[in-house]
Protein backbone atom coordinates (compact mmCIF):
# COMPACT_ATOMS: atom_id res chain seq x y z
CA UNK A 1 0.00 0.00 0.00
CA UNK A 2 1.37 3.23 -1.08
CA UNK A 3 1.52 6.01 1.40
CA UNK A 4 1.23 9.78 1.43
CA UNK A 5 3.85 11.91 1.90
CA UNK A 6 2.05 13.59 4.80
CA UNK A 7 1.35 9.78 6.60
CA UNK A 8 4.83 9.21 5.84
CA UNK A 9 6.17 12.52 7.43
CA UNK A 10 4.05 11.87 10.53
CA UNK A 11 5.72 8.22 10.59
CA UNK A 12 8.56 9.75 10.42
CA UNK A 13 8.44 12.42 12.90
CA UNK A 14 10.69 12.00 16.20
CA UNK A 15 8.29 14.36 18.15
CA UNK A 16 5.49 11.49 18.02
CA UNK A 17 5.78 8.56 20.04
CA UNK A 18 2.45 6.47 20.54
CA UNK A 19 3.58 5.50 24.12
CA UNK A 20 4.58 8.94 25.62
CA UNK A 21 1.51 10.78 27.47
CA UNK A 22 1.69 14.24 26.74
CA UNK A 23 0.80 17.05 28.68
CA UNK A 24 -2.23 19.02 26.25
CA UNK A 25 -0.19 22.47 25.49
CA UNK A 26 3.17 19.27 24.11
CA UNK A 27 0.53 18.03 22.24
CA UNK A 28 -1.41 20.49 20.45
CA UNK A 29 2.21 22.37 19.63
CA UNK A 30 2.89 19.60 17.76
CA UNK A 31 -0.01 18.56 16.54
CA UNK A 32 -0.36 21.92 15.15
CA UNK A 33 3.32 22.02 13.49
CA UNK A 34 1.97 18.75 11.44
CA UNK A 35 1.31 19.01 7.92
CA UNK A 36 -2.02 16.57 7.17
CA UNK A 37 -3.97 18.03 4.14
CA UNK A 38 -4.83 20.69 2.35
CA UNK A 39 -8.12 22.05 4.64
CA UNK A 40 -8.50 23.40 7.68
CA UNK A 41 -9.19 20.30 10.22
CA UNK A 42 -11.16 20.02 13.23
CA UNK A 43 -8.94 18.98 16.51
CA UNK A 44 -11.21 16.73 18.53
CA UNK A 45 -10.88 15.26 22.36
CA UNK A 46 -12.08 11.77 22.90
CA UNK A 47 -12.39 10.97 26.75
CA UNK A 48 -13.53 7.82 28.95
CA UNK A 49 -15.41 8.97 31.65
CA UNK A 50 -15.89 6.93 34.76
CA UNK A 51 -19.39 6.58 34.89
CA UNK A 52 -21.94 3.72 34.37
CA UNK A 53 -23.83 4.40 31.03
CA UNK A 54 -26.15 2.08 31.76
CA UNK A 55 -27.76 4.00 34.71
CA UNK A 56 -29.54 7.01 33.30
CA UNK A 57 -28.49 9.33 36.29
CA UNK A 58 -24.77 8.98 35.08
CA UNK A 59 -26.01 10.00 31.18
CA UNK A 60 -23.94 13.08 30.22
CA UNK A 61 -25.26 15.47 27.78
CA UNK A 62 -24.38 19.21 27.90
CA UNK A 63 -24.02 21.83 25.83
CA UNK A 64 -21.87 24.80 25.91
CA UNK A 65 -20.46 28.00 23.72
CA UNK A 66 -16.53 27.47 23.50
CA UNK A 67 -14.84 30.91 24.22
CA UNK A 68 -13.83 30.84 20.71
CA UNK A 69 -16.56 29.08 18.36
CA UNK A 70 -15.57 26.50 15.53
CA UNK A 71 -17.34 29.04 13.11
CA UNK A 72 -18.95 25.99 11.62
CA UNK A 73 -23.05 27.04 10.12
CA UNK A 74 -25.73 25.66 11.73
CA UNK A 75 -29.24 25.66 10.55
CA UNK A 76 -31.98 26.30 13.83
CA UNK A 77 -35.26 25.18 14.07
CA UNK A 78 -37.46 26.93 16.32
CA UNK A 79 -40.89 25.25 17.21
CA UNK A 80 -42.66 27.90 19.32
CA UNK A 81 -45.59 30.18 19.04
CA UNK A 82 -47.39 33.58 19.97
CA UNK A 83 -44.79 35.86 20.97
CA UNK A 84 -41.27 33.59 20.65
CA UNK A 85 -42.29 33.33 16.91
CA UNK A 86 -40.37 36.84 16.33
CA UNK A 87 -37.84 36.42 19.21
CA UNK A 88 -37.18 33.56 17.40
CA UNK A 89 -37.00 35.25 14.23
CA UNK A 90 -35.06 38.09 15.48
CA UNK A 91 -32.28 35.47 16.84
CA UNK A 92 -31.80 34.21 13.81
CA UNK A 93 -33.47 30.99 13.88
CA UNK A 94 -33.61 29.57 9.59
CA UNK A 95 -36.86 28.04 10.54
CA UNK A 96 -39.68 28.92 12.68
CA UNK A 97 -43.01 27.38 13.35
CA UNK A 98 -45.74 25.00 15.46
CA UNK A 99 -47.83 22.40 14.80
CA UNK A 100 -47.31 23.13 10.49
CA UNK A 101 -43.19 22.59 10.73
CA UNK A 102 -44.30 19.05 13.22
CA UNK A 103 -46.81 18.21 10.63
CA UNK A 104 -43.95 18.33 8.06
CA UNK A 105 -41.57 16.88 9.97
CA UNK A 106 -43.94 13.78 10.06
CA UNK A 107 -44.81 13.89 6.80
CA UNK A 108 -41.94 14.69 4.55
CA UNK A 109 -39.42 13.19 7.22
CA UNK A 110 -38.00 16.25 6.59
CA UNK A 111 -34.43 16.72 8.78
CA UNK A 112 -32.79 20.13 6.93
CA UNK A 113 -31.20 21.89 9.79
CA UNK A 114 -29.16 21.20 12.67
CA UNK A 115 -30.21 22.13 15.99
CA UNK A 116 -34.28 22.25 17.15
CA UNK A 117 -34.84 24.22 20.04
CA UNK A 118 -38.85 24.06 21.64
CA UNK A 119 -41.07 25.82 23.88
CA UNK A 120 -41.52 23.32 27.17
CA UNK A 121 -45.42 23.84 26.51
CA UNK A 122 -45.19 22.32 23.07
CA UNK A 123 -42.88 18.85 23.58
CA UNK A 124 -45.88 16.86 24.36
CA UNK A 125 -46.52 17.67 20.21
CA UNK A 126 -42.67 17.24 19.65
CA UNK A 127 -42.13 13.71 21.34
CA UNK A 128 -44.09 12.02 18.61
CA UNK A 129 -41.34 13.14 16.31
CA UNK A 130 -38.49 10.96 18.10
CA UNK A 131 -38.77 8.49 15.17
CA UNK A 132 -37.74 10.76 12.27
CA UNK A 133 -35.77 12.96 15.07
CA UNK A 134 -34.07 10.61 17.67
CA UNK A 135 -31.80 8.44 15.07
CA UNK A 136 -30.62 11.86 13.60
CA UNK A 137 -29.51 13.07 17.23
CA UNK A 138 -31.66 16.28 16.62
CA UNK A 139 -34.15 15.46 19.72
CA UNK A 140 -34.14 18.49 21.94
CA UNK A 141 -33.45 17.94 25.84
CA UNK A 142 -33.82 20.07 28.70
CA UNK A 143 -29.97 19.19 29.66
CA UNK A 144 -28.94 20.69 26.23
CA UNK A 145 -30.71 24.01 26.73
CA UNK A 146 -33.20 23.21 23.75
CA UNK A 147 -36.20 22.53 25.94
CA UNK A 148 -36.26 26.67 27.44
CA UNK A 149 -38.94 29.43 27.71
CA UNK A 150 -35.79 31.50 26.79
CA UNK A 151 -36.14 30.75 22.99
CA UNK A 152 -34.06 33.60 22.17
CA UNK A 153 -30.84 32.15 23.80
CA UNK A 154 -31.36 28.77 22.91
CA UNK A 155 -30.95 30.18 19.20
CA UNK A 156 -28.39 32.65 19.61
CA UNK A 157 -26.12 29.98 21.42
CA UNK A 158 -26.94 27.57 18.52
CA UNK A 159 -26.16 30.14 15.94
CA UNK A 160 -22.52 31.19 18.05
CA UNK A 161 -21.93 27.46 17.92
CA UNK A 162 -22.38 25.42 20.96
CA UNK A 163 -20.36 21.85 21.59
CA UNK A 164 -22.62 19.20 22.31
CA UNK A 165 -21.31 16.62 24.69
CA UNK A 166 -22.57 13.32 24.98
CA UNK A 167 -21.12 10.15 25.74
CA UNK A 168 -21.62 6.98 23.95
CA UNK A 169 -22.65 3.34 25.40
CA UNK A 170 -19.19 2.83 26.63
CA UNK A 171 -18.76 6.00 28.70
CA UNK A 172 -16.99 7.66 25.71
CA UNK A 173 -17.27 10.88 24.62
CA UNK A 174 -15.97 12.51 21.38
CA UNK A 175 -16.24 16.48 20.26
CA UNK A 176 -14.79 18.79 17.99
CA UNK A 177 -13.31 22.08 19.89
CA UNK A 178 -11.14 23.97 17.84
CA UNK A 179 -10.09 24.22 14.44
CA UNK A 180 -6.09 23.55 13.52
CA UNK A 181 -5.59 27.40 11.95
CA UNK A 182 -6.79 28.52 15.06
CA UNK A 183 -3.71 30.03 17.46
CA UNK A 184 -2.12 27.92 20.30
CA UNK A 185 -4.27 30.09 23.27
CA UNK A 186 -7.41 29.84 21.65
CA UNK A 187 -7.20 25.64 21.31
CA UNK A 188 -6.08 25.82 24.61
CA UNK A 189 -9.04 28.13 25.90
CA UNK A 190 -11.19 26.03 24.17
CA UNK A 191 -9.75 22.79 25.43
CA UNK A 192 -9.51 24.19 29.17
CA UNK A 193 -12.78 25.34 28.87
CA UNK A 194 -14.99 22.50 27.83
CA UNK A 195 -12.94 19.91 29.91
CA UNK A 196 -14.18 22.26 32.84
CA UNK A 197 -17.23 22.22 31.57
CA UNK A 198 -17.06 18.68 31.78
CA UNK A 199 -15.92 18.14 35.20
CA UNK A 200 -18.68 20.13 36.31
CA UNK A 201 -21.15 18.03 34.77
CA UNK A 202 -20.15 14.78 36.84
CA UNK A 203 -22.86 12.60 38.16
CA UNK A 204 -22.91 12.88 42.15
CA UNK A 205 -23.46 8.94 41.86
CA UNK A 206 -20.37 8.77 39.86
CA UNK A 207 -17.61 7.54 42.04
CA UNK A 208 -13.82 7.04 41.54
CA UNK A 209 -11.56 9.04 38.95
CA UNK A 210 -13.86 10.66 36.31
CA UNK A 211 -11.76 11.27 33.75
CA UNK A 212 -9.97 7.93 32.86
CA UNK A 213 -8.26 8.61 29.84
CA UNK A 214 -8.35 11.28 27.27
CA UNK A 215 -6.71 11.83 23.93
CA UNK A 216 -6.29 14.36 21.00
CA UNK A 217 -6.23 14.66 17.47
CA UNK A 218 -7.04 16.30 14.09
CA UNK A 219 -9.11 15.03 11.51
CA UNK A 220 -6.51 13.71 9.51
CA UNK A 221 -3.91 13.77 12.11
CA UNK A 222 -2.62 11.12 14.73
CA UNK A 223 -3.97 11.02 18.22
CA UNK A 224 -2.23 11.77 21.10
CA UNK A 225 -2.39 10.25 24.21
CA UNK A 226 -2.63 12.54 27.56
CA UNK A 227 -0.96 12.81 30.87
CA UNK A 228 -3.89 13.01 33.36
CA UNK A 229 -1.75 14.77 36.16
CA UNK A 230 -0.44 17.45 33.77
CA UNK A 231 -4.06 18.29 32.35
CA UNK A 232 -4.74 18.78 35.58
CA UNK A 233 -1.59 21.14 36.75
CA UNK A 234 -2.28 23.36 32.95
CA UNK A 235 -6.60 23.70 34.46
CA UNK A 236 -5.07 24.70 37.63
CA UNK A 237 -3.29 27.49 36.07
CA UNK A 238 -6.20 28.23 33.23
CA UNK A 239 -8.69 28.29 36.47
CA UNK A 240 -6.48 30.95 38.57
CA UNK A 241 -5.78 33.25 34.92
CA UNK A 242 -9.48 33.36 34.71
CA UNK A 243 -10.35 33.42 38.69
């Protein structure tokens, strides 16, 4: 099998060794310094939590706006009525509606946008769209903020671009949080921010070490394996810049 010049560079490289833990800052310096194709690449964290997915008080799902967004589009669906129609509107919502945009939902299993945020009053009408919904991942939830009263926010932080965290049947959880052209400080402000984000979210039934393991990597890049202890020393610091 013939392989790229990039692959082969990264082979190649003496700064990467798949045993070493890094501390985050070592490894999104280098990560950064790689050359992996021609676009601009999402860097992404992938962590084991220690929690039991199987009990749903130890589910994780959060959402939060990065201090520096990913600047990806996202297409909002508001369902809402009387007088969030034009807060929703004036938010910048693509698509806003009631019982019609549920009625076309069900009929035309129609999916084109990203994020639906809904007035609490009108999930009982929104549930019977988990089908068409659910398998997508587009369900809203109060824990993600997309079950509010405060339709205007839920928009605007959909529209700023908000990380949604989840984790997977084995604890995992994977997320885009910075782009590579993106300076050093603002992956690391990112990075700093949503693993904070993340300890705060830990289940009180959750005993033991909650983060387990975590990693980093671009899109096209190789993964690199963290030092627990020195993520925690760099959010130590990141805590008392920001305290």
């Amino acid at each position: 099998m013939k392989i790229s010049k990039n692959k082969k560079a990264i082979i190649e490289n003496d700064k990467i060794d798949k045993n070493k833990f890094y501390s985050p800052s070592e490894a999104i310096e280098i990560l950064k310094g790689l050359t992996t194709s021609k676009f601009d690449e999402t860097i992404d964290l992938s962590i084991q939590l220690g929690i039991d997915p199987k009990k749903s008080d130890q589910q994780i799902k959060i959402a939060t706006v990065p201090p520096n967004p990913l600047g990806k589009a996202v297409k909002v669906l508001a369902i809402c009525n009387g007088e969030h129609t034009k807060k929703a509107e004036d938010s910048g919502a693509d698509y806003v509606g009631a019982e019609d945009i549920i009625e076309k939902i069900i009929s035309e299993k129609w999916t084109d946008f990203d994020v639906v945020v809904v007035l609490p009053e009108l999930m009982p009408k929104v549930a019977k769209l988990g089908q068409v919904l659910g398998p997508k991942g587009l369900m809203p939830s109060p824990k993600l903020g997309t079950v509010t009263n405060n339709i205007e926010k839920a928009v605007k932080d959909a529209k700023a671009g908000r990380v949604e965290i989840k984790n997977d049947k084995a604890g995992l959880v994977n997320f885009a949080f910075a782009k590579k052209s993106f300076e050093i400080a603002k992956i690391m402000d990112n990075l700093y921010f949503l693993v904070q984000s993340l300890n705060k979210s830990k289940p009180a039934s959750s005993k033991g070490n909650y983060l387990q393991k975590v990693s980093v990597s671009s899109t096209m890049g190789p993964g690199f394996k963290i030092d627990l202890s020195l993520l925690k020393e760099e959010l130590k610091k990141y805590n008392g810049a920001i305290a």
